[in-house]
N, C-alpha and C. Protein backbone atom coordinates (compact mmCIF):
# COMPACT_ATOMS: atom_id res chain seq x y z
N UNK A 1 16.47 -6.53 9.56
CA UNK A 1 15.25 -7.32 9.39
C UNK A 1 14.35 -7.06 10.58
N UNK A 2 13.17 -6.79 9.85
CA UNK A 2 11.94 -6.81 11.67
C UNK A 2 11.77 -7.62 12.15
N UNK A 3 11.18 -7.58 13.18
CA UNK A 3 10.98 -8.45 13.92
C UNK A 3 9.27 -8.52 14.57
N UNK A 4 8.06 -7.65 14.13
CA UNK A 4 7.14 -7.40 14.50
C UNK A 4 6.27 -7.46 13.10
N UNK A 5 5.93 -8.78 12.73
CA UNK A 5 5.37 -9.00 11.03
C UNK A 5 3.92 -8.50 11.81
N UNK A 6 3.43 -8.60 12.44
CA UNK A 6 1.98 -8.44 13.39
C UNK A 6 1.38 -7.67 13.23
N UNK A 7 2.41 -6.79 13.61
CA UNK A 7 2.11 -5.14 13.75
C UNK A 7 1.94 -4.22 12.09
N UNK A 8 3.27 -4.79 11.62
CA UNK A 8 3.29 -4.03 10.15
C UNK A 8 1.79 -4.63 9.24
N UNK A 9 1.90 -5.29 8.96
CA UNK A 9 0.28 -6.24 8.29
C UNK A 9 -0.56 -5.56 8.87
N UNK A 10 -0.38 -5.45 10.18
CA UNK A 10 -1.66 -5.57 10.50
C UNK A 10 -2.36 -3.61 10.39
N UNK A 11 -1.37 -3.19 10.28
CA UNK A 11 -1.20 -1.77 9.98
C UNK A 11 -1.14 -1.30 8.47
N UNK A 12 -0.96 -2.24 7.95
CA UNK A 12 -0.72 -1.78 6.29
C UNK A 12 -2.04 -2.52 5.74
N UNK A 13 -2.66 -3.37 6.25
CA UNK A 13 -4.05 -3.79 5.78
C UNK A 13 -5.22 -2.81 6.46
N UNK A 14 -5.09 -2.52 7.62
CA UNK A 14 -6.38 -1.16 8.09
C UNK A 14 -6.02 -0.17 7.88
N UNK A 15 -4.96 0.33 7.16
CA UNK A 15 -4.82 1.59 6.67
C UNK A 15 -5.84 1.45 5.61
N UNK A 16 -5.40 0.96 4.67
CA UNK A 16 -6.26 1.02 3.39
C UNK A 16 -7.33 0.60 3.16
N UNK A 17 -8.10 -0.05 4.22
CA UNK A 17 -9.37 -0.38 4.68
C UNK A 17 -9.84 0.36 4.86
N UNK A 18 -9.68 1.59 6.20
CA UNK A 18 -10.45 2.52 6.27
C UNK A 18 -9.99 3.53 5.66
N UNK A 19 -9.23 3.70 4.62
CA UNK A 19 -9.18 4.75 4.13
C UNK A 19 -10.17 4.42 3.04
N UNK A 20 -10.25 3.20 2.23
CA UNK A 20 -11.50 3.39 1.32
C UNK A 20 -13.10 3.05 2.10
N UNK A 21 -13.21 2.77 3.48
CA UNK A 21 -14.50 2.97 4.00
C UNK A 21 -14.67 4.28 4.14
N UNK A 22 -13.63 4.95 4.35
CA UNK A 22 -13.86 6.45 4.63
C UNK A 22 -14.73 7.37 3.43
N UNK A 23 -13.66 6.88 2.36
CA UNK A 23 -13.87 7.77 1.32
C UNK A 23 -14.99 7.24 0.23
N UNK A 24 -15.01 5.68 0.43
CA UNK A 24 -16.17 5.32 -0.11
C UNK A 24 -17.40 5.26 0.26
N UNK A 25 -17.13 3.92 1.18
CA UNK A 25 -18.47 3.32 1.75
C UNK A 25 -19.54 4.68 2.68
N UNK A 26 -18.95 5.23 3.37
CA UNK A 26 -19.91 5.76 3.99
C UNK A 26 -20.39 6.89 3.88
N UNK A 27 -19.36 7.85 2.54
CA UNK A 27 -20.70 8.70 1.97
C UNK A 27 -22.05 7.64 1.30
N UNK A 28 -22.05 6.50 1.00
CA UNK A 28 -22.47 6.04 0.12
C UNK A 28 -23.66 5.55 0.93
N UNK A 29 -23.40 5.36 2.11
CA UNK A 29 -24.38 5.16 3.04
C UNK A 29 -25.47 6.11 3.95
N UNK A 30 -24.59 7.44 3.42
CA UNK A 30 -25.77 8.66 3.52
C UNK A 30 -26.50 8.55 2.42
N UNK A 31 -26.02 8.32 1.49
CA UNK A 31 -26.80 8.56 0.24
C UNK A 31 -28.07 7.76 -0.34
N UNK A 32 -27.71 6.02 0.60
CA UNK A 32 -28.36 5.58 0.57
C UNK A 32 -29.97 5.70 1.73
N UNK A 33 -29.50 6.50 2.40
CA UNK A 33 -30.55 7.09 3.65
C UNK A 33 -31.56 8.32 2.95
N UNK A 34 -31.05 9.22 1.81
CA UNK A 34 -31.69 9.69 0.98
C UNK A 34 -32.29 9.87 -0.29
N UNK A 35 -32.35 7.91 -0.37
CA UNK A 35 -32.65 7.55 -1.76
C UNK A 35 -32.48 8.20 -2.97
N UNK A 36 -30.76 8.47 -3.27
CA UNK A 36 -30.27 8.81 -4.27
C UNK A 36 -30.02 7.66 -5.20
N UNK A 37 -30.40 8.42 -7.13
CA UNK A 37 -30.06 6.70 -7.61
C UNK A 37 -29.51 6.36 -7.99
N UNK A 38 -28.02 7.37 -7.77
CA UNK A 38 -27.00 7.39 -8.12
C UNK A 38 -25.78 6.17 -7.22
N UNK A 39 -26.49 6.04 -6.22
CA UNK A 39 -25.78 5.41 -4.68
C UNK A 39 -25.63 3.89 -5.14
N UNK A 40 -24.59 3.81 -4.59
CA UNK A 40 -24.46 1.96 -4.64
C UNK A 40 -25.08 0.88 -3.92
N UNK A 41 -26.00 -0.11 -3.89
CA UNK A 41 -26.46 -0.70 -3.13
C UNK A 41 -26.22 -1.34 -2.18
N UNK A 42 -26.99 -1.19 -1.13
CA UNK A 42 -26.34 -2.00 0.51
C UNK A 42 -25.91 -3.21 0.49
N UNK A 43 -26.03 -4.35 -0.62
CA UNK A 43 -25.87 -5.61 -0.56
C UNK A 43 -24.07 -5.38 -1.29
N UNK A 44 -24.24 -4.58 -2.30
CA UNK A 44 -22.92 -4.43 -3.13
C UNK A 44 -22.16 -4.26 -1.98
N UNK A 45 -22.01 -3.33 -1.31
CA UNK A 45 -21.01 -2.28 -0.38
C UNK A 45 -20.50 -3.60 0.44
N UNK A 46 -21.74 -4.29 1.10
CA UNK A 46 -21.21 -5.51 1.91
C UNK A 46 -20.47 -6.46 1.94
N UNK A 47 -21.14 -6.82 0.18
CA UNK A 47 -20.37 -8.17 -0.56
C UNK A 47 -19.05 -7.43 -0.82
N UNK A 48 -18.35 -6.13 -1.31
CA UNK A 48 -17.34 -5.55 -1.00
C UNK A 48 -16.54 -5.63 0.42
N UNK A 49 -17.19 -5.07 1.20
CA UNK A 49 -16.73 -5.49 2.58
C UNK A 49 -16.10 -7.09 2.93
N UNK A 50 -16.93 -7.96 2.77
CA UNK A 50 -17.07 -9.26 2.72
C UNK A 50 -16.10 -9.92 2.21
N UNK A 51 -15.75 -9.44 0.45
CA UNK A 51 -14.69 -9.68 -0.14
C UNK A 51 -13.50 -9.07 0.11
N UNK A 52 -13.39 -7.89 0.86
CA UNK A 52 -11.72 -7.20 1.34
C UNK A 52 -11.79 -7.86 2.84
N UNK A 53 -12.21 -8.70 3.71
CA UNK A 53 -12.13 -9.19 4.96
C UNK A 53 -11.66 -10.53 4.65
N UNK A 54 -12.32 -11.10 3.56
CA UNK A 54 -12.47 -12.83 3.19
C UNK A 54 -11.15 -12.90 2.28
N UNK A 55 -10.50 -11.75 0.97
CA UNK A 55 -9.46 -12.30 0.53
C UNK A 55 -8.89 -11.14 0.38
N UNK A 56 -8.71 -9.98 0.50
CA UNK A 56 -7.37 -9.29 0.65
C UNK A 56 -6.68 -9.05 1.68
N UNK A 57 -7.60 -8.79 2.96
CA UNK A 57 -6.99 -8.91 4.26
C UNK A 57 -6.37 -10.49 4.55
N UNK A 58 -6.53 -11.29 4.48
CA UNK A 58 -5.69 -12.32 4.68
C UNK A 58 -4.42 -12.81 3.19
N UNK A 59 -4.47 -12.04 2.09
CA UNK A 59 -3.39 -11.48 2.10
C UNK A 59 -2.62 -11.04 2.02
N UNK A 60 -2.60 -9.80 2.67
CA UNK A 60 -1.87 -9.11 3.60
C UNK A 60 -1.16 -9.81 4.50
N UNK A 61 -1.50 -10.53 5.41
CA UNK A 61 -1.06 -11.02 6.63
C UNK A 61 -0.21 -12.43 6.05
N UNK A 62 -0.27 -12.86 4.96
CA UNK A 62 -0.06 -14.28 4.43
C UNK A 62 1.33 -13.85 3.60
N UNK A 63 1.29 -12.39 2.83
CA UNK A 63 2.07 -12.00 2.69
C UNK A 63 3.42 -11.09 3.25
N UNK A 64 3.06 -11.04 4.48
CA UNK A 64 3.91 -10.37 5.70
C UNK A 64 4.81 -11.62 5.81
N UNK A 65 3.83 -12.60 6.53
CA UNK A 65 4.34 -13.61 7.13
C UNK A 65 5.11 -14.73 6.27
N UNK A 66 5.23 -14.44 5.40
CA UNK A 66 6.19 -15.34 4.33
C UNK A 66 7.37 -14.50 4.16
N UNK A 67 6.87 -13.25 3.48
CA UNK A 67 8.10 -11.70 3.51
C UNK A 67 9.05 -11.90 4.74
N UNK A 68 8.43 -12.01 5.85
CA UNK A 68 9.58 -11.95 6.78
C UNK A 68 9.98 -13.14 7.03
N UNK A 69 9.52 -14.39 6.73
CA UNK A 69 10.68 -15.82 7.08
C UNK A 69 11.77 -15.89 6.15
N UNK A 70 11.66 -14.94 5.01
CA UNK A 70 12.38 -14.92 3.67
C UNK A 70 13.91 -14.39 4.92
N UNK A 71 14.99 -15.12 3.80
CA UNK A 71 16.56 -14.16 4.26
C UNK A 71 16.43 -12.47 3.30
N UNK A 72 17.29 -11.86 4.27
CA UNK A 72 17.27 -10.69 3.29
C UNK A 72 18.15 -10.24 2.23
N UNK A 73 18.02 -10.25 1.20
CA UNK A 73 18.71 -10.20 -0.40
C UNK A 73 20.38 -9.57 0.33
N UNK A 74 21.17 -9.86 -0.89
CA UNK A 74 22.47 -9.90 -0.54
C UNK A 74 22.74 -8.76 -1.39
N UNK A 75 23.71 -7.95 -1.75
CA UNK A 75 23.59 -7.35 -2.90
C UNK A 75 24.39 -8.29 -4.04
N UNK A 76 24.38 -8.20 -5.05
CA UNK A 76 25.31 -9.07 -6.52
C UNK A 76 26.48 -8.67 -6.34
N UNK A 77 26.98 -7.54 -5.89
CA UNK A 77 28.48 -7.18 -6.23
C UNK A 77 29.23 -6.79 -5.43
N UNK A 78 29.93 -6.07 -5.06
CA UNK A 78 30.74 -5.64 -3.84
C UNK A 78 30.97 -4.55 -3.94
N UNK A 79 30.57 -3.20 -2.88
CA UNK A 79 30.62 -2.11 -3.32
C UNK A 79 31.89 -1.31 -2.74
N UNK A 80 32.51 -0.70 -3.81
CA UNK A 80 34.19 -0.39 -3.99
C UNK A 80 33.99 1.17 -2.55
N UNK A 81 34.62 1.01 -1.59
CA UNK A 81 34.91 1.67 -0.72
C UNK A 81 36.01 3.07 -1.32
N UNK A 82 35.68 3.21 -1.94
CA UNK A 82 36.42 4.62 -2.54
C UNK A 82 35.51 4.76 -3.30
N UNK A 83 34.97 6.38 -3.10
CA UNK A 83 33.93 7.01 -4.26
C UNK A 83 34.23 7.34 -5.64
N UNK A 84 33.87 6.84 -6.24
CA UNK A 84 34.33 8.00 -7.36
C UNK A 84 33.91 8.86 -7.57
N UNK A 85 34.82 9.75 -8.96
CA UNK A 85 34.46 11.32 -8.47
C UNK A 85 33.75 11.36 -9.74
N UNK A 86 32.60 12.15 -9.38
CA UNK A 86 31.50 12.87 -10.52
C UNK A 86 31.97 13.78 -11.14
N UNK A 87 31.82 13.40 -12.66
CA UNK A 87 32.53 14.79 -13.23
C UNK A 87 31.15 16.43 -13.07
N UNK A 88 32.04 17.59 -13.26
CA UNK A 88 31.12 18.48 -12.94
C UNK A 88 30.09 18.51 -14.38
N UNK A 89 28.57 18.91 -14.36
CA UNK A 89 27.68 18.78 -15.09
C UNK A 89 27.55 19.69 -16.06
N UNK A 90 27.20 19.61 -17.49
CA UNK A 90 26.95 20.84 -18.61
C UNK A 90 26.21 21.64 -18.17
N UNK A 91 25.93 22.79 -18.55
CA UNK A 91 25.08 24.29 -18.03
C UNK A 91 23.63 23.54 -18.16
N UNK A 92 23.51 22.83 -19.43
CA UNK A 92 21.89 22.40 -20.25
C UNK A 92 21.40 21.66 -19.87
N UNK A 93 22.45 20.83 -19.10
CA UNK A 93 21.60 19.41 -17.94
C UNK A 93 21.40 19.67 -16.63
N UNK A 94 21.23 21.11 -16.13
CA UNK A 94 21.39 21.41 -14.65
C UNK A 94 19.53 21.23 -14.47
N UNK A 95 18.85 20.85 -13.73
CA UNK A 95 17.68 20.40 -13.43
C UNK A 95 16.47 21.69 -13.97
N UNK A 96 17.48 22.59 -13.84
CA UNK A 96 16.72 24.13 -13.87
C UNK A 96 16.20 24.45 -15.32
N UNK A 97 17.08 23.47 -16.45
CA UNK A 97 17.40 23.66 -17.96
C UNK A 97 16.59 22.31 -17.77
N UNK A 98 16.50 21.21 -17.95
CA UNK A 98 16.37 20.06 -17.81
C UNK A 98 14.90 19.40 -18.20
């Protein structure tokens, strides 16, 4: 179990933040500098912004921080300390045939 909910959140919510400011918002903001009318509007992009700061980034962090007070799952069964043995595979199911 971790011990650093802070760090992970806080890393798994600005990843994907700036990866869609990257790839979205700020071609979109050249485009809007060359009055294309294809471009999305400056108020949209914001109220976007606005809305991934106001309710997905918090949660993220709301969902870290519950995730890790949780215990961590047990497994259902008990797993038999002797392997068993795989039988060898038909010619027609080898991945290559498959």
């Amino acid at each position: 179990k971790g011990s650093d909910w802070e760090e992970g959140s806080s890393s798994d919510g600005h990843s994907l933040s700036l990866h869609l400011l990257w790839h979205g918002l700020l071609p979109q903001l050249l485009h809007l500098g060359r009055t294309l009318v294809w471009s999305v509007p400056f108020t949209t992009m914001l109220a976007l912004l606005c809305m991934w700061f106001g309710i997905s980034f918090p949660l993220v962090f709301g969902g870290s921080y519950f995730g890790f007070q949780k215990q961590p799952y047990e497994h259902p069964v008990r797993t038999n300390q002797i392997p068993r043995q795989i039988p060898e595979q038909v010619w027609y199911l080898h991945p290559v045939f498959a």
